[in-house]
Protein backbone atom coordinates (compact mmCIF):
# COMPACT_ATOMS: atom_id res chain seq x y z
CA UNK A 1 -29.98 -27.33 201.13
CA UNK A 2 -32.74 -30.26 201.33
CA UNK A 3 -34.95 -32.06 199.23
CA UNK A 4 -38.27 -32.79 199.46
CA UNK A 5 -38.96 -35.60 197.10
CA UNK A 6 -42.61 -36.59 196.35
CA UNK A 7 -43.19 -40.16 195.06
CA UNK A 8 -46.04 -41.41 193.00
CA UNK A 9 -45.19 -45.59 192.35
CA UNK A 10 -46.81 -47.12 189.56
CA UNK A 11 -49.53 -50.15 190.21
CA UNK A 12 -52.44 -51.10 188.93
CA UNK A 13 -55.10 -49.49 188.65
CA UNK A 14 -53.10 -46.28 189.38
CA UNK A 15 -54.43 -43.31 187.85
CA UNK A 16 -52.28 -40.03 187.33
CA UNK A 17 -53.75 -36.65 185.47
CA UNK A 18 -49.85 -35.18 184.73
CA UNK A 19 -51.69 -32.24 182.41
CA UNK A 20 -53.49 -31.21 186.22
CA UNK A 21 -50.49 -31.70 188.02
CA UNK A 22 -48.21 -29.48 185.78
CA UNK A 23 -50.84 -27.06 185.26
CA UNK A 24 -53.19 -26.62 188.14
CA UNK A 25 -51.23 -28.35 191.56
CA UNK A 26 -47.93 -27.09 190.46
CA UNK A 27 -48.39 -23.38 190.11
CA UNK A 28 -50.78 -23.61 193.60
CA UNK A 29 -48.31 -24.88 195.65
CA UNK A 30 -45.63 -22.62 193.68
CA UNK A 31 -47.53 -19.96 195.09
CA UNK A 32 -48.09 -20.88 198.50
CA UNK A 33 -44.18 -21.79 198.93
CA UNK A 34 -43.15 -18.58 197.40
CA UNK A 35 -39.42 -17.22 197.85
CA UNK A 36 -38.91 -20.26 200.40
CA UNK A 37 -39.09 -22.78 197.71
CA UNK A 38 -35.65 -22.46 196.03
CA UNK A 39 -35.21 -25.21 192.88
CA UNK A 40 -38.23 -27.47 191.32
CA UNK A 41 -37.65 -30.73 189.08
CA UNK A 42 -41.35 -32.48 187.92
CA UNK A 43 -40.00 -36.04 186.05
CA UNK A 44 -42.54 -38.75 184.71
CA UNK A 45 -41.60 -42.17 184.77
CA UNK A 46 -40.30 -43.67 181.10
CA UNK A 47 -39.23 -47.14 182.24
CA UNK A 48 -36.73 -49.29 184.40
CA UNK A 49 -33.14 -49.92 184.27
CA UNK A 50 -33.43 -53.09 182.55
CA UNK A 51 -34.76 -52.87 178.71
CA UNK A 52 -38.85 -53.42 178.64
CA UNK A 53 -39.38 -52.81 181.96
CA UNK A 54 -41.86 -49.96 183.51
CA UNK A 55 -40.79 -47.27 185.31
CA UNK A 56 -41.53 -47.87 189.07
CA UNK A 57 -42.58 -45.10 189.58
CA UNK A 58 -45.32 -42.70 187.55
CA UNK A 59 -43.91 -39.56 188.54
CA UNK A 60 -41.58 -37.75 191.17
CA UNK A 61 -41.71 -34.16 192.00
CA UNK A 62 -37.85 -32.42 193.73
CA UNK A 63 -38.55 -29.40 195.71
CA UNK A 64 -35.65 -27.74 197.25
CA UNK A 65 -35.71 -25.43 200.25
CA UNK A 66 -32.67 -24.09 202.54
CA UNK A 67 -33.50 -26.38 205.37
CA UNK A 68 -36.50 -28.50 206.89
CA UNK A 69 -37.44 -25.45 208.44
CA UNK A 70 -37.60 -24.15 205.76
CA UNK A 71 -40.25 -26.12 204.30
CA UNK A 72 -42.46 -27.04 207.43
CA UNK A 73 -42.58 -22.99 207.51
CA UNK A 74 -43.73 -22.50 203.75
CA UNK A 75 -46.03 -25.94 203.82
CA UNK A 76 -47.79 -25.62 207.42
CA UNK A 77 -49.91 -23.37 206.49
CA UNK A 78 -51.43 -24.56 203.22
CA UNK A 79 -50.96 -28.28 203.98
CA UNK A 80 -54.66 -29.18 204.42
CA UNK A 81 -55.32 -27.16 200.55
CA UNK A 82 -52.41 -28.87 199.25
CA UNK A 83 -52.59 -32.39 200.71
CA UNK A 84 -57.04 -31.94 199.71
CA UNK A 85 -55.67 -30.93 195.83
CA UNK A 86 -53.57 -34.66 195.47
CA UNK A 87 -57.69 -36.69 194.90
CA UNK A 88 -58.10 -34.32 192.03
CA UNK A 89 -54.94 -35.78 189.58
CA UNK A 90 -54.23 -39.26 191.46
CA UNK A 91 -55.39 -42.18 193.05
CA UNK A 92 -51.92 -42.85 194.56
CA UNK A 93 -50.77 -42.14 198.12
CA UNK A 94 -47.35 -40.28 197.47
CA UNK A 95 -44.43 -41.47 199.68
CA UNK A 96 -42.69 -38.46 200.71
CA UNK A 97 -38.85 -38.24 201.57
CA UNK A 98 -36.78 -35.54 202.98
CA UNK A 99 -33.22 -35.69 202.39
CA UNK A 100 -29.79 -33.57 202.82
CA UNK A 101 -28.39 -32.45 199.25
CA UNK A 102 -24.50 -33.91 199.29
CA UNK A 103 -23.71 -32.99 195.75
């Protein structure tokens, strides 16, 4: 199994409409994905390890497929409605990891 983990860092100025992403980008890509997309985890950011600190990041989003095939299959063809849906809940360019799950 992999992860695709989607990255939204906090910074100034940085502007991110959770109620759109949990109601309106969520259940579109949910869609497009379909069976493929196998386990979903949405977190927002509370704060960092040390006490008063922020969170560095504003939110991260854990989508789980079977491989990396997996997901290029189930994303290639909506990427371009997907990737176009990101300007409507945030002003932050995700970073965008893919990574084995160990454990």
């Amino acid at each position: 199994m992999i992860k695709v983990n989607v990255l939204y860092p906090a910074s100034d100025g940085a502007r991110f409409d959770m109620d759109y992403y949990l109601n309106q980008h969520t259940p579109m890509f949910r869609a497009r994905f379909g069976d493929a997309l196998l386990s979903l985890a949405i977190e927002q950011g509370l704060a960092g390890a040390a006490p008063g600190t922020a969170a560095p990041f504003i939110a991260l989003c854990h989508l789980g497929f079977a491989s990396v095939e997996a997901f290029q299959a189930a994303f290639a063809p909506h990427a371009a409605e997907i990737m176009a849906d990101i300007a409507n809940y945030t002003n932050i360019e995700p970073i965008i990891q893919i990574s084995a799950v160990k454990l």
